[in-house]
C-alpha atoms as a PDB file:
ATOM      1  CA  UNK A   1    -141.943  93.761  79.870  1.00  0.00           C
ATOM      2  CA  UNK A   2    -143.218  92.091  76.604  1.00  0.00           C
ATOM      3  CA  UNK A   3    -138.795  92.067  75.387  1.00  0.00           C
ATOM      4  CA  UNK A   4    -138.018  89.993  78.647  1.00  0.00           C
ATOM      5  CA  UNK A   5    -141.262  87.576  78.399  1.00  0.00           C
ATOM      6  CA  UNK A   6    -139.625  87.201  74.415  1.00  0.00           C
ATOM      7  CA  UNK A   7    -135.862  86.517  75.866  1.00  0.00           C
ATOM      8  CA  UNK A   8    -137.266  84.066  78.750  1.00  0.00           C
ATOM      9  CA  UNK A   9    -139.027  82.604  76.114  1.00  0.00           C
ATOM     10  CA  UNK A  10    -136.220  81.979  73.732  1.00  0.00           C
ATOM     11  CA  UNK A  11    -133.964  80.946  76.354  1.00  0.00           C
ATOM     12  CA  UNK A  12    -136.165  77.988  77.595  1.00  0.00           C
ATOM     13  CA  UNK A  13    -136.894  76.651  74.011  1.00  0.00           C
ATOM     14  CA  UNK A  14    -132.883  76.368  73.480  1.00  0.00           C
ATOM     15  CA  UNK A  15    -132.218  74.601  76.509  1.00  0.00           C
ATOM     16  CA  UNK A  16    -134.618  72.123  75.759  1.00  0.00           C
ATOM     17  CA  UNK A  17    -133.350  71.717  72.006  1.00  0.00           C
ATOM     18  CA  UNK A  18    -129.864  71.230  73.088  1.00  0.00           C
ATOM     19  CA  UNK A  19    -128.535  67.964  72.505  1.00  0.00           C
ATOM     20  CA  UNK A  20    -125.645  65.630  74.611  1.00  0.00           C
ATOM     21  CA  UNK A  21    -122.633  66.780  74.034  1.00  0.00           C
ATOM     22  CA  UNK A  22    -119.942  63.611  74.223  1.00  0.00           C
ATOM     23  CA  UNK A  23    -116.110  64.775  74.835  1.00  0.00           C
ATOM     24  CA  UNK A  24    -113.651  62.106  74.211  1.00  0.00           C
ATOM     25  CA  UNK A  25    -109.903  62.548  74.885  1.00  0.00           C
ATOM     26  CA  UNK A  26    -107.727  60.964  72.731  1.00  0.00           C
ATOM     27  CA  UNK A  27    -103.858  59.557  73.858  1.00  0.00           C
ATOM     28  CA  UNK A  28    -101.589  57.890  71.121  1.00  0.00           C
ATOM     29  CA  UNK A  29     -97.998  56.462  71.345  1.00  0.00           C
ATOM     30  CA  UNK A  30     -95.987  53.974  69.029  1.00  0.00           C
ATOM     31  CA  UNK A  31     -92.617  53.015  69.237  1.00  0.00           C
ATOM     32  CA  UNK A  32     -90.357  53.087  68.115  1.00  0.00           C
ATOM     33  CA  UNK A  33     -89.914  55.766  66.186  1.00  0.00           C
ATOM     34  CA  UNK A  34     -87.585  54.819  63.534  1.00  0.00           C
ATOM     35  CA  UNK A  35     -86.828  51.668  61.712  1.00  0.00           C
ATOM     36  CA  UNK A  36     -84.115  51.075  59.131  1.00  0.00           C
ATOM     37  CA  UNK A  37     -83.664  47.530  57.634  1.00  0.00           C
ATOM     38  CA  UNK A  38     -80.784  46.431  55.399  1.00  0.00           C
ATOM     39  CA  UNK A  39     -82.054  43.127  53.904  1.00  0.00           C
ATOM     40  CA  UNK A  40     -81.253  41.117  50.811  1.00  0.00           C
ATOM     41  CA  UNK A  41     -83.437  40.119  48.103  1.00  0.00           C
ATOM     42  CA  UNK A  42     -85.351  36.637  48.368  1.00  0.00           C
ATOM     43  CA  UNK A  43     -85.360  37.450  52.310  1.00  0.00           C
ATOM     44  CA  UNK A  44     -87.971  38.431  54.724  1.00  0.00           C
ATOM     45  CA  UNK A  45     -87.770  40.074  58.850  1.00  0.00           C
ATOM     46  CA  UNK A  46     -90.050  40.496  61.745  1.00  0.00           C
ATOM     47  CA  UNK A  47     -90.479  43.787  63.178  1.00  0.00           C
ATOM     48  CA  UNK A  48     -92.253  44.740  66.568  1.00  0.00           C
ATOM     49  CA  UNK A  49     -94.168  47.535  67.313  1.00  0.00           C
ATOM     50  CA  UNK A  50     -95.952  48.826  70.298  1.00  0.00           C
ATOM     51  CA  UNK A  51     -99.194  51.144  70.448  1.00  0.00           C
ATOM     52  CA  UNK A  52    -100.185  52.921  73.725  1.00  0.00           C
ATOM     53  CA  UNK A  53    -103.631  54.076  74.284  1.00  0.00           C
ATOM     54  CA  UNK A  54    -103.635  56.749  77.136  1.00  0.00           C
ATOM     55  CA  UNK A  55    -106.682  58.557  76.599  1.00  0.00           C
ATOM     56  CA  UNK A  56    -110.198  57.153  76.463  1.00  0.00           C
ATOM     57  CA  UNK A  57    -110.900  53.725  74.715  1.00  0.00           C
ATOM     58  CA  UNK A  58    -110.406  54.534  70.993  1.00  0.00           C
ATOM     59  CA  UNK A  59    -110.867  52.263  67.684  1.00  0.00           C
ATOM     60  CA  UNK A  60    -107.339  52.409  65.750  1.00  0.00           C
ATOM     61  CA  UNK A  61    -106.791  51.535  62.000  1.00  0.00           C
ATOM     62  CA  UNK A  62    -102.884  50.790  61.051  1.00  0.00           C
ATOM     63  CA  UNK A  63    -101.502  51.603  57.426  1.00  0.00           C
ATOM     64  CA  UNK A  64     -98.446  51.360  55.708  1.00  0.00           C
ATOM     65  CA  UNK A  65     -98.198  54.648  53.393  1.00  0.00           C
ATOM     66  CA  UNK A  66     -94.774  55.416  50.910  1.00  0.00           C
ATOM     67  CA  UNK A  67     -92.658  58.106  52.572  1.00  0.00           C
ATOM     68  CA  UNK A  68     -90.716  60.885  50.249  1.00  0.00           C
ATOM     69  CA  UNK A  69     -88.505  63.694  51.355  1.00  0.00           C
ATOM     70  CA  UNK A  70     -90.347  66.889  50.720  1.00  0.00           C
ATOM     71  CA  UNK A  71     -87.565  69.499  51.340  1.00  0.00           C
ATOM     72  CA  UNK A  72     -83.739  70.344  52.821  1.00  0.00           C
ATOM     73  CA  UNK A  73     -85.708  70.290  56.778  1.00  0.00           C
ATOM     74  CA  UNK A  74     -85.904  66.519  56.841  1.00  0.00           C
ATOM     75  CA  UNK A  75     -89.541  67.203  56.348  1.00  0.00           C
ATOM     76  CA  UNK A  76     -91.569  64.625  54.426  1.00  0.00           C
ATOM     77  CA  UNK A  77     -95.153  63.650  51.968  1.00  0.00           C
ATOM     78  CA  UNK A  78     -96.623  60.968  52.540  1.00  0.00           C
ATOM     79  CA  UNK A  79     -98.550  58.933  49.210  1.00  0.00           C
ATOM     80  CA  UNK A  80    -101.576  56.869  49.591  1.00  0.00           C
ATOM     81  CA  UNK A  81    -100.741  54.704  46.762  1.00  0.00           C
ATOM     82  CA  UNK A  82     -97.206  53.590  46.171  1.00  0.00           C
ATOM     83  CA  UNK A  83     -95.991  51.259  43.589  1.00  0.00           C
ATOM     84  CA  UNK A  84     -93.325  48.905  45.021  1.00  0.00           C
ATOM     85  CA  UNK A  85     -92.400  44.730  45.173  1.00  0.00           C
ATOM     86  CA  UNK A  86     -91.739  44.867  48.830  1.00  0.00           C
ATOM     87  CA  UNK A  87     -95.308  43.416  51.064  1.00  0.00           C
ATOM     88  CA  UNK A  88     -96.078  43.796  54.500  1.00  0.00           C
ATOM     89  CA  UNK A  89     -98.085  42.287  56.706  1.00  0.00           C
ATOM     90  CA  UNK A  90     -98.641  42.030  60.268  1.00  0.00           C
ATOM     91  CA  UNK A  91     -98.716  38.661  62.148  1.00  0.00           C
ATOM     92  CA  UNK A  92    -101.373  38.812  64.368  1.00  0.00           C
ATOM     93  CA  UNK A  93    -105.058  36.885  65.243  1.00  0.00           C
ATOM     94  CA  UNK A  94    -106.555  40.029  66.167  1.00  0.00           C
ATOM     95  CA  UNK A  95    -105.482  42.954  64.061  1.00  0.00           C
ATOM     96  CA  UNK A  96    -104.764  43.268  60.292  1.00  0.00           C
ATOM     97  CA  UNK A  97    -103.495  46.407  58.137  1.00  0.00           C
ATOM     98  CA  UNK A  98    -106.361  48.276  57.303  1.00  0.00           C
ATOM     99  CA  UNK A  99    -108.812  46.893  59.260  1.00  0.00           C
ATOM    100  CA  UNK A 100    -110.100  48.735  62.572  1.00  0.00           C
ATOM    101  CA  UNK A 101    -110.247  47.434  65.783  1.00  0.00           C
ATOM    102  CA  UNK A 102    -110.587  48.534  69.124  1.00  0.00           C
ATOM    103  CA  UNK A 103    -108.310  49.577  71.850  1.00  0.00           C
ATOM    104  CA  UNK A 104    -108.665  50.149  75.653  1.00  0.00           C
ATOM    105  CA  UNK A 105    -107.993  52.996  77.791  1.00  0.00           C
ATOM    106  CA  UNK A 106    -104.677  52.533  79.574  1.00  0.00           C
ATOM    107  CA  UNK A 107    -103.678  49.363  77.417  1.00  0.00           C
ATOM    108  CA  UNK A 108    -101.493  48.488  74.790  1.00  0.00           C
ATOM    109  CA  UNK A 109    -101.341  46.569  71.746  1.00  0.00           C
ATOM    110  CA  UNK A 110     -97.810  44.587  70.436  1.00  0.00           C
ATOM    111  CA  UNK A 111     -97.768  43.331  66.788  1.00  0.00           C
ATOM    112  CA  UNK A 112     -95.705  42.274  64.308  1.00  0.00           C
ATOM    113  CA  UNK A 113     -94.541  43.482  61.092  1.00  0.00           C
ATOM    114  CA  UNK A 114     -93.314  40.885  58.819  1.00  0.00           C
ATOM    115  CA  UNK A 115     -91.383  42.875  55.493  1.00  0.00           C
ATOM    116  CA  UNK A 116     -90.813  40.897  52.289  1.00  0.00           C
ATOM    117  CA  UNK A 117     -88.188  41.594  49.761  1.00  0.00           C
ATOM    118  CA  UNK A 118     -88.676  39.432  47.045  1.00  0.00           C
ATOM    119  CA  UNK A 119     -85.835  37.944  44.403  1.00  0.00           C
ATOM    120  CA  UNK A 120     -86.794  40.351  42.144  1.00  0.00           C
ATOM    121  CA  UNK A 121     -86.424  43.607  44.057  1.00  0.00           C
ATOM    122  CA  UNK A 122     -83.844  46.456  42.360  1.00  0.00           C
ATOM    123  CA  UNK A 123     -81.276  47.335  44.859  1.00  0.00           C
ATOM    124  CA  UNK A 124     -82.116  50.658  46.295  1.00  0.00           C
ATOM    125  CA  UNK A 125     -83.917  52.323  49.324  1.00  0.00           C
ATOM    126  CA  UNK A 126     -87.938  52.320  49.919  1.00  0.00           C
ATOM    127  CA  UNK A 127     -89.353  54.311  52.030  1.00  0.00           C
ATOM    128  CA  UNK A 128     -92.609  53.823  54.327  1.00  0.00           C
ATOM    129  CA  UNK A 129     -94.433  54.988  57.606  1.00  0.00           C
ATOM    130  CA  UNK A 130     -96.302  52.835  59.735  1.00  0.00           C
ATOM    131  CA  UNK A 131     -99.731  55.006  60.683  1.00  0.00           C
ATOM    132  CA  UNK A 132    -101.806  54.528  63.659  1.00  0.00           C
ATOM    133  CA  UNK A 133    -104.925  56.567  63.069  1.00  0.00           C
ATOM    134  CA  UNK A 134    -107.679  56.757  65.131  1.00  0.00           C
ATOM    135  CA  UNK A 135    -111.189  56.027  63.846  1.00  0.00           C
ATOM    136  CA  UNK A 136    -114.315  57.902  64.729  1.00  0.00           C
ATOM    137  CA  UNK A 137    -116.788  56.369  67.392  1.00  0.00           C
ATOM    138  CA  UNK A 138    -120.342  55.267  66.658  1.00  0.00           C
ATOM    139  CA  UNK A 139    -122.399  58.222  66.876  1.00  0.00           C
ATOM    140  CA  UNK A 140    -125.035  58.470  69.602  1.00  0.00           C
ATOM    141  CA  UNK A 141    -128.591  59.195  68.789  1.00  0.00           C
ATOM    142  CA  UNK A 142    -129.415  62.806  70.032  1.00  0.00           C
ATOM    143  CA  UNK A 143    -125.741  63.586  71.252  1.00  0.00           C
ATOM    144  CA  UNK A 144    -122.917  65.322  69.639  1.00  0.00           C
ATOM    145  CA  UNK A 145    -119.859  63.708  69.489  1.00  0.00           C
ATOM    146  CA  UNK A 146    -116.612  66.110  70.086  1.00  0.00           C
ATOM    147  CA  UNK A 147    -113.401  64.182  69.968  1.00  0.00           C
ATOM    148  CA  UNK A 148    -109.427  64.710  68.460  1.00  0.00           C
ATOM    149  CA  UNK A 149    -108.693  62.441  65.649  1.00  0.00           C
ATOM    150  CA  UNK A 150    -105.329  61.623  65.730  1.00  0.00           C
ATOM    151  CA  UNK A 151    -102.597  60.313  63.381  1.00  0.00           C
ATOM    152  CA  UNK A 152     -99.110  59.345  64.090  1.00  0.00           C
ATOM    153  CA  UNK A 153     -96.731  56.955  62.352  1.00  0.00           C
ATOM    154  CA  UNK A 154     -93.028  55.417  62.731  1.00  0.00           C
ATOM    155  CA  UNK A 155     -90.528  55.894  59.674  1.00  0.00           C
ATOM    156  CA  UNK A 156     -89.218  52.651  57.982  1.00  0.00           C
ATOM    157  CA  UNK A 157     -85.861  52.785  55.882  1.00  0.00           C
ATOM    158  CA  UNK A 158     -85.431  49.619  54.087  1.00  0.00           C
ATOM    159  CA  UNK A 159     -81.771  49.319  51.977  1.00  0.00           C
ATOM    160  CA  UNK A 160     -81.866  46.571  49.761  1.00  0.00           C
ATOM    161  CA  UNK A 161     -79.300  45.224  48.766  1.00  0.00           C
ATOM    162  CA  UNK A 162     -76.957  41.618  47.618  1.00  0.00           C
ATOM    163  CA  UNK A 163     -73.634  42.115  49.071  1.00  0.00           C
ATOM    164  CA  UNK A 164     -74.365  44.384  52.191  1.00  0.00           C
ATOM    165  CA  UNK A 165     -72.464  47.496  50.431  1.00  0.00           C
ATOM    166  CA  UNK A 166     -74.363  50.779  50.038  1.00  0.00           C
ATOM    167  CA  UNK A 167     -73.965  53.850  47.460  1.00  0.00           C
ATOM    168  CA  UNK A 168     -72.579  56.898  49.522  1.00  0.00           C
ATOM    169  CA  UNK A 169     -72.249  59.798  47.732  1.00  0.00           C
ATOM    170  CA  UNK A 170     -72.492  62.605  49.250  1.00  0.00           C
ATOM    171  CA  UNK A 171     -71.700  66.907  48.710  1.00  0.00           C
ATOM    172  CA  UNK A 172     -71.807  69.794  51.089  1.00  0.00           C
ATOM    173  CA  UNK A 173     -74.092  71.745  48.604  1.00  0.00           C
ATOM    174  CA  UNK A 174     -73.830  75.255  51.158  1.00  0.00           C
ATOM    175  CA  UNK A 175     -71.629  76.512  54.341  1.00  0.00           C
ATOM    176  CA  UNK A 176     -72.450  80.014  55.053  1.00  0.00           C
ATOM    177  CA  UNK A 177     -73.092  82.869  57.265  1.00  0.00           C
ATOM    178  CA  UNK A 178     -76.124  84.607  56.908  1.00  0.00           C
ATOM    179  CA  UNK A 179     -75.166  88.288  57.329  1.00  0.00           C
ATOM    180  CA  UNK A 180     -77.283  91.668  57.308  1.00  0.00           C
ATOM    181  CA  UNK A 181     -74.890  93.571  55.397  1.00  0.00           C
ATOM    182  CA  UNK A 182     -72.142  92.430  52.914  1.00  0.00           C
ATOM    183  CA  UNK A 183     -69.481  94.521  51.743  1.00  0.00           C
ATOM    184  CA  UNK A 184     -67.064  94.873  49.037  1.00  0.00           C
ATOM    185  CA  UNK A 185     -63.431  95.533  49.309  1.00  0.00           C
ATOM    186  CA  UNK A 186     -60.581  94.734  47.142  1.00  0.00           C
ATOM    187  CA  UNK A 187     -63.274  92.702  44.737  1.00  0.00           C
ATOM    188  CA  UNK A 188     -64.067  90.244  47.606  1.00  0.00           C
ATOM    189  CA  UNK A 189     -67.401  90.245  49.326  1.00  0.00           C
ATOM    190  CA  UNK A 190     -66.849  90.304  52.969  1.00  0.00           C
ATOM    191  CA  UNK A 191     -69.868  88.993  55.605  1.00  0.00           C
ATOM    192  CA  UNK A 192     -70.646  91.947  57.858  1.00  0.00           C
ATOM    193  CA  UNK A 193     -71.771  92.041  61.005  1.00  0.00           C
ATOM    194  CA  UNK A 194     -72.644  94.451  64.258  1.00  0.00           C
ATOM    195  CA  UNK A 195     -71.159  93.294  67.602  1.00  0.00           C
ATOM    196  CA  UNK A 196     -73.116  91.127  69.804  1.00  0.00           C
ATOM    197  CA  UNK A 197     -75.806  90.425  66.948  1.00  0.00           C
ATOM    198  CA  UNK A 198     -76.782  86.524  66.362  1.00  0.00           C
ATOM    199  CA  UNK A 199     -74.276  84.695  63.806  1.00  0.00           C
ATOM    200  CA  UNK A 200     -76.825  81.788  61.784  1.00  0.00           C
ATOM    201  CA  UNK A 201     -74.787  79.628  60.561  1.00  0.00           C
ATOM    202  CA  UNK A 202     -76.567  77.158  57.757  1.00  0.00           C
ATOM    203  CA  UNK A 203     -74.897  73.607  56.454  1.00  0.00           C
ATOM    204  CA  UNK A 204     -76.512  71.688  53.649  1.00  0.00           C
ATOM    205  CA  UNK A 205     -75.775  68.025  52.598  1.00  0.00           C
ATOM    206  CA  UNK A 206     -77.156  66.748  49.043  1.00  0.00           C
ATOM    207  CA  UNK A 207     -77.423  62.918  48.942  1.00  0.00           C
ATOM    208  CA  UNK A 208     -76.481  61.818  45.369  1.00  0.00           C
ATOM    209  CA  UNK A 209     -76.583  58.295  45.729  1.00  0.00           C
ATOM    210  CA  UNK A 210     -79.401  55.743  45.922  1.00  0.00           C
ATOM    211  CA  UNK A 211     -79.159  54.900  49.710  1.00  0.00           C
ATOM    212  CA  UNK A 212     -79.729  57.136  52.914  1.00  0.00           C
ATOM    213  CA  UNK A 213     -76.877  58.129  54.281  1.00  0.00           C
ATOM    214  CA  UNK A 214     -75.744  59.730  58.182  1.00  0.00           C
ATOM    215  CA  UNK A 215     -73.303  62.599  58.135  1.00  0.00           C
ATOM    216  CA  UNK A 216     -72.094  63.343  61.101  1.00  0.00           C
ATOM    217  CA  UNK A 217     -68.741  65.410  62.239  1.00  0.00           C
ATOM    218  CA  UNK A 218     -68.196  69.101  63.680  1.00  0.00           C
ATOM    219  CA  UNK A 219     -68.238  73.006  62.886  1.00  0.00           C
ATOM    220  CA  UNK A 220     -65.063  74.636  63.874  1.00  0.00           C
ATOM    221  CA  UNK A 221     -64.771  78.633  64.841  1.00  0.00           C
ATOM    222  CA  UNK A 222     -61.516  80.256  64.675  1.00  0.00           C
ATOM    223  CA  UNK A 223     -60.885  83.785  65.423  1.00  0.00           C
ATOM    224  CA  UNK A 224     -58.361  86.378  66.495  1.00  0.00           C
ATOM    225  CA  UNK A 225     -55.774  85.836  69.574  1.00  0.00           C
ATOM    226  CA  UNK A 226     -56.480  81.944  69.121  1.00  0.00           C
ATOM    227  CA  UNK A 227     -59.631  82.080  69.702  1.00  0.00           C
ATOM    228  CA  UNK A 228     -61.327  78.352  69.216  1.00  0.00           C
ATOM    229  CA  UNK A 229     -64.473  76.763  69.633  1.00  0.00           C
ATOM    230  CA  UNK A 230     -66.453  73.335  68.158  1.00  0.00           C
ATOM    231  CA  UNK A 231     -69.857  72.325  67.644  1.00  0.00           C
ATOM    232  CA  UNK A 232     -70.396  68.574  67.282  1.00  0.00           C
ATOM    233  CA  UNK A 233     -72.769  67.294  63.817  1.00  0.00           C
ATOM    234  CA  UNK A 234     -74.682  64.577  65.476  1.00  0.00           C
ATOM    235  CA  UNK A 235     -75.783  61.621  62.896  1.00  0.00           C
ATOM    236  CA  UNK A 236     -78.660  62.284  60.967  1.00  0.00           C
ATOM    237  CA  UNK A 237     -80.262  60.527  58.014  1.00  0.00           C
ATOM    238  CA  UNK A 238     -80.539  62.027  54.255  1.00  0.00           C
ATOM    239  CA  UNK A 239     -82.467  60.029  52.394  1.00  0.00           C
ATOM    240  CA  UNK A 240     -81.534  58.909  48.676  1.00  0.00           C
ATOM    241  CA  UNK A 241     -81.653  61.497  46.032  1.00  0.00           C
ATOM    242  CA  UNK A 242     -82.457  64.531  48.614  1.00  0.00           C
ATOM    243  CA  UNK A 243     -80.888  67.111  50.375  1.00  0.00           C
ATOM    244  CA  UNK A 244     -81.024  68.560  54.451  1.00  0.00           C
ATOM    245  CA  UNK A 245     -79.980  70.900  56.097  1.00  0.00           C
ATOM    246  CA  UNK A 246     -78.005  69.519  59.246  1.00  0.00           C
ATOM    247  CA  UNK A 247     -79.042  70.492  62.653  1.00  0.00           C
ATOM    248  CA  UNK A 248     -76.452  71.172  65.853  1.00  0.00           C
ATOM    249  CA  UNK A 249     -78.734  72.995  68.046  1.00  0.00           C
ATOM    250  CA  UNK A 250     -82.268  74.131  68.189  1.00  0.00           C
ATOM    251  CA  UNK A 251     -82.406  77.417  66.435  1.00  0.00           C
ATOM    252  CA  UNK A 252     -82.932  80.898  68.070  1.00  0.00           C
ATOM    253  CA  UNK A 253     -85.485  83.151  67.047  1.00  0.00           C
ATOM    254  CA  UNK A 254     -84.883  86.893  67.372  1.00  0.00           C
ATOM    255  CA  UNK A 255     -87.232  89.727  66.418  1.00  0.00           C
ATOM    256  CA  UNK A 256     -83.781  91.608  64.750  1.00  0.00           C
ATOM    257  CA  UNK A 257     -82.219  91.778  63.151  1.00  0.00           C
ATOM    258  CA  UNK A 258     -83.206  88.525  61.065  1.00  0.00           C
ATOM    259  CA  UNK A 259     -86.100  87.265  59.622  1.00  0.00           C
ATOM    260  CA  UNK A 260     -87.520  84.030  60.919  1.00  0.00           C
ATOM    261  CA  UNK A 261     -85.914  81.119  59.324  1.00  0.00           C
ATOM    262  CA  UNK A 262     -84.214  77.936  60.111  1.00  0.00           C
ATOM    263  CA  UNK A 263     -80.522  77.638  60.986  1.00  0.00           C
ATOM    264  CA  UNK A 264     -78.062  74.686  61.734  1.00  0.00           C
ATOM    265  CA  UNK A 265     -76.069  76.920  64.108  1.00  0.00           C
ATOM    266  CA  UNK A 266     -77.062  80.424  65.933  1.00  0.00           C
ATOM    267  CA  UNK A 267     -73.623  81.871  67.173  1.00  0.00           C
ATOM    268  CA  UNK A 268     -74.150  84.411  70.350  1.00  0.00           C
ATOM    269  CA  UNK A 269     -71.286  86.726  72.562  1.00  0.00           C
ATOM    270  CA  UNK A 270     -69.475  89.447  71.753  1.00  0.00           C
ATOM    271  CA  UNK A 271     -66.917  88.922  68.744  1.00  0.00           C
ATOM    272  CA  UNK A 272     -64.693  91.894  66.613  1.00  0.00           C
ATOM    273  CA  UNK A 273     -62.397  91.024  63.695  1.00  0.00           C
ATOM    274  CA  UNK A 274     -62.034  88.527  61.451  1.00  0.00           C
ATOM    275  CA  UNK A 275     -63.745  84.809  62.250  1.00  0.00           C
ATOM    276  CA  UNK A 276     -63.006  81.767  59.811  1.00  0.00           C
ATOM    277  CA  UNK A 277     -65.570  78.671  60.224  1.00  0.00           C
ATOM    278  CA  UNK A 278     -64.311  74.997  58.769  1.00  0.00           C
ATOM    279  CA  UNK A 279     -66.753  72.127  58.711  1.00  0.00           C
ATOM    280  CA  UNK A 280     -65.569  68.713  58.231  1.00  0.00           C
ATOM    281  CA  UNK A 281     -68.450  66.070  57.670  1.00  0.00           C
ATOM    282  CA  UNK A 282     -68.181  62.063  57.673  1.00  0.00           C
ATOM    283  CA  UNK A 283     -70.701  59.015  56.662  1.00  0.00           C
ATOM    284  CA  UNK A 284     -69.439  55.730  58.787  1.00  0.00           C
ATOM    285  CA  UNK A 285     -65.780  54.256  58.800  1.00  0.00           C
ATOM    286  CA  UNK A 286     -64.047  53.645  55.643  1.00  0.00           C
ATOM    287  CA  UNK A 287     -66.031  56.870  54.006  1.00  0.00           C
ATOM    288  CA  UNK A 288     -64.694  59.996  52.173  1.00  0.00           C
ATOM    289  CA  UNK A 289     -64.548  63.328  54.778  1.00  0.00           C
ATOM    290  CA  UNK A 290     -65.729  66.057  53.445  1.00  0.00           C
ATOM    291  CA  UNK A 291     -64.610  69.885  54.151  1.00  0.00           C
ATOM    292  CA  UNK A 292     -65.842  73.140  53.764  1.00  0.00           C
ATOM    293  CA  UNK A 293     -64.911  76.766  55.130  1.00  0.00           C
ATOM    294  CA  UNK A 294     -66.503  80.383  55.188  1.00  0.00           C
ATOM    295  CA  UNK A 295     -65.281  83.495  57.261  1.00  0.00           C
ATOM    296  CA  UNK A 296     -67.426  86.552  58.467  1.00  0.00           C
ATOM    297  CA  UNK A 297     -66.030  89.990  59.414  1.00  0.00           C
ATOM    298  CA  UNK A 298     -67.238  91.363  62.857  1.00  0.00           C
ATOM    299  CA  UNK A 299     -67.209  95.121  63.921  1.00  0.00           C
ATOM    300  CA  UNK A 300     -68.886  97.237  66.457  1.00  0.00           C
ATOM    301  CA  UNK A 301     -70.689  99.326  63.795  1.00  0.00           C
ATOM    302  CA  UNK A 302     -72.840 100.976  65.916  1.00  0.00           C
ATOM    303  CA  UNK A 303     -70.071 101.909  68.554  1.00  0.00           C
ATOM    304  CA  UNK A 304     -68.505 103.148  65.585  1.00  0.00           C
ATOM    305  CA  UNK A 305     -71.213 105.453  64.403  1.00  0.00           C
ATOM    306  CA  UNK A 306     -71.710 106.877  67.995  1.00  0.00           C
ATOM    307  CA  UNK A 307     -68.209 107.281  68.053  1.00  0.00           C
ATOM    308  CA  UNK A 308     -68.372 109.578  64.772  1.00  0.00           C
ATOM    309  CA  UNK A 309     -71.640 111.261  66.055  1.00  0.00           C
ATOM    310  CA  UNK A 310     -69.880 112.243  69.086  1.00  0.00           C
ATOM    311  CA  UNK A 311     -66.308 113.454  67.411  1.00  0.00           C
ATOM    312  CA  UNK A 312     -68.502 116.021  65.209  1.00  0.00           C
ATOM    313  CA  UNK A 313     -70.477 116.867  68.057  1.00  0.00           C
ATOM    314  CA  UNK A 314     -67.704 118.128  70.263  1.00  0.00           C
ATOM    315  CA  UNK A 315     -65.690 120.101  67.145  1.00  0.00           C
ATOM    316  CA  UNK A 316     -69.192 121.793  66.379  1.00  0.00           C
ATOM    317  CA  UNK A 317     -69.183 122.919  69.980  1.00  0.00           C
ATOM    318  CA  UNK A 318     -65.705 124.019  70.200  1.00  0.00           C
ATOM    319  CA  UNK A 319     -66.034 125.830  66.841  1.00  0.00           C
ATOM    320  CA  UNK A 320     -68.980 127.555  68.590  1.00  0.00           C
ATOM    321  CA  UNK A 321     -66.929 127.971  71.416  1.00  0.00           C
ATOM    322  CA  UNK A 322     -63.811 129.981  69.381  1.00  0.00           C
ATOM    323  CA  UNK A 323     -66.264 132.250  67.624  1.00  0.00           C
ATOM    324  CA  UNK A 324     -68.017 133.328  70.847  1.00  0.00           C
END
């Protein structure tokens, strides 16, 4: 009797301890999403933004942080402090970089970016994102406040330059197959792989120059009895001094027989015998085409192997057979 007196006990002091608890739900959008400029020095531009609050009303602070490329998956970092001639500022009475303010539910907020290049600025790329980061709300006495912080920004490629041209200079750094097994016959190594198993393809680009560039073109599969198929490279941007692994298709993840990893192509079907793959990749009009080709060698290895089990199977039995 005196344990349940305790627990009632216990239970009726926390319940009176407990504090508010304040949930907020938190909504972001800006757009657009990417923003490339191409601007000489001495000049200046304008660009508009919008931000979208569709969650509860929220207090917003907008940044401009420098952008790098931070591997081959078009993935990026992001620096708090970047050294670099080009100012921003956004043209509004209301809202200023930096500087919260506060936004209502189910409204939005327009601004303006103005960018300035000034005489002095080398001819190159800079990178930036625009951030949108939501503040934390005033906390209320005796209540806990429980909300999602969020963060989201824009990309901005600005190309400076006098004369309009741009440095492209560009290399297919790797085209290949990713095989289980490879093989050697004849002193070549040959890509091997089982019948109806997944075919990753992977296509790199390295960006040697000192402006982003947007290869774009198609992966060609050629096989036995004219076999022919084509995958289209849709544009994407490599920024300056990087490298990325193109994308044609959202990769496929299977639990065999490869390891997780990303791919620009996941080939799928039934194929046997030989298989050549040619990639031809572009940048704009007027720009050098570049070309690359692997080959993979397909065989039903496991049909194979049954095939064997089988053969020495049935001559065991018939040899059993004779003696009896």
């Amino acid at each position: 009797m005196s344990k349940i007196l305790k627990s009632v006990f216990l239970t009726s002091c926390l319940l009176l301890l407990t504090s508010n608890v304040l949930a907020q739900q938190s909504s972001l959008s800006l757009s657009p999403s990417l923003t490339e400029i191409v601007i000489k020095p001495g000049y200046s531009t304008t660009q508009r933004y919008k931000l979208t609050n569709l969650g509860d009303p929220a207090i917003v602070k907008i940044r401009i942080m420098a952008m790098e490329s931070r591997d081959s998956l078009g993935n990026i970092n992001l620096k708090n402090k970047f050294n670099t001639p080009i100012r921003f500022e956004l043209q509004s009475q209301t809202i200023s970089l930096d500087e919260a303010f506060f936004l209502k539910n189910s409204s939005s907020q327009e601004f303006f970016l103005k960018v300035e290049v000034p005489e002095d600025t080398p001819q190159r790329d800079y990178y930036f994102t625009l951030i949108a980061e939501s503040q934390p709300p005033p906390a209320q006495e005796g209540a806990v406040n429980i909300r999602a912080k969020i963060s989201l920004g824009t990309n901005l490629l600005i190309t400076v330059t006098t004369d309009g041209k741009v440095e492209i200079k560009p290399k297919i750094s790797l085209f290949e197959v990713i095989p289980k097994n490879k093989i050697k016959l004849f002193g070549l190594e040959i890509n091997l792989f089982n019948s109806l198993d997944e075919i990753p393809v992977v296509l790199t680009v390295d960006n040697r120059g000192i402006n982003v560039i947007k290869p774009r073109g198609e992966i060609s599969l050629r096989g036995p009895l004219w076999q022919s198929k084509r995958f289209e490279i849709k544009p994407q941007n490599v920024l300056a001094k990087s490298q990325r692994q193109l994308s044609i298709e959202s990769a496929k993840i299977s639990p065999r027989p490869y390891p997780l990893y990303p791919r620009t192509l996941t080939l799928s079907g039934f194929f046997f015998g030989v298989y050549k793959l040619s990639a031809s990749i572009s940048f704009g009009q007027g720009t050098p085409i570049l070309y690359a080709t692997t080959s993979f060698l397909v065989f039903p290895i496991n049909l194979f192997i049954l095939t064997i089990l089988i053969f020495l199977g049935t001559i065991f039995i018939m040899k059993k057979l004779r003696r009896k």
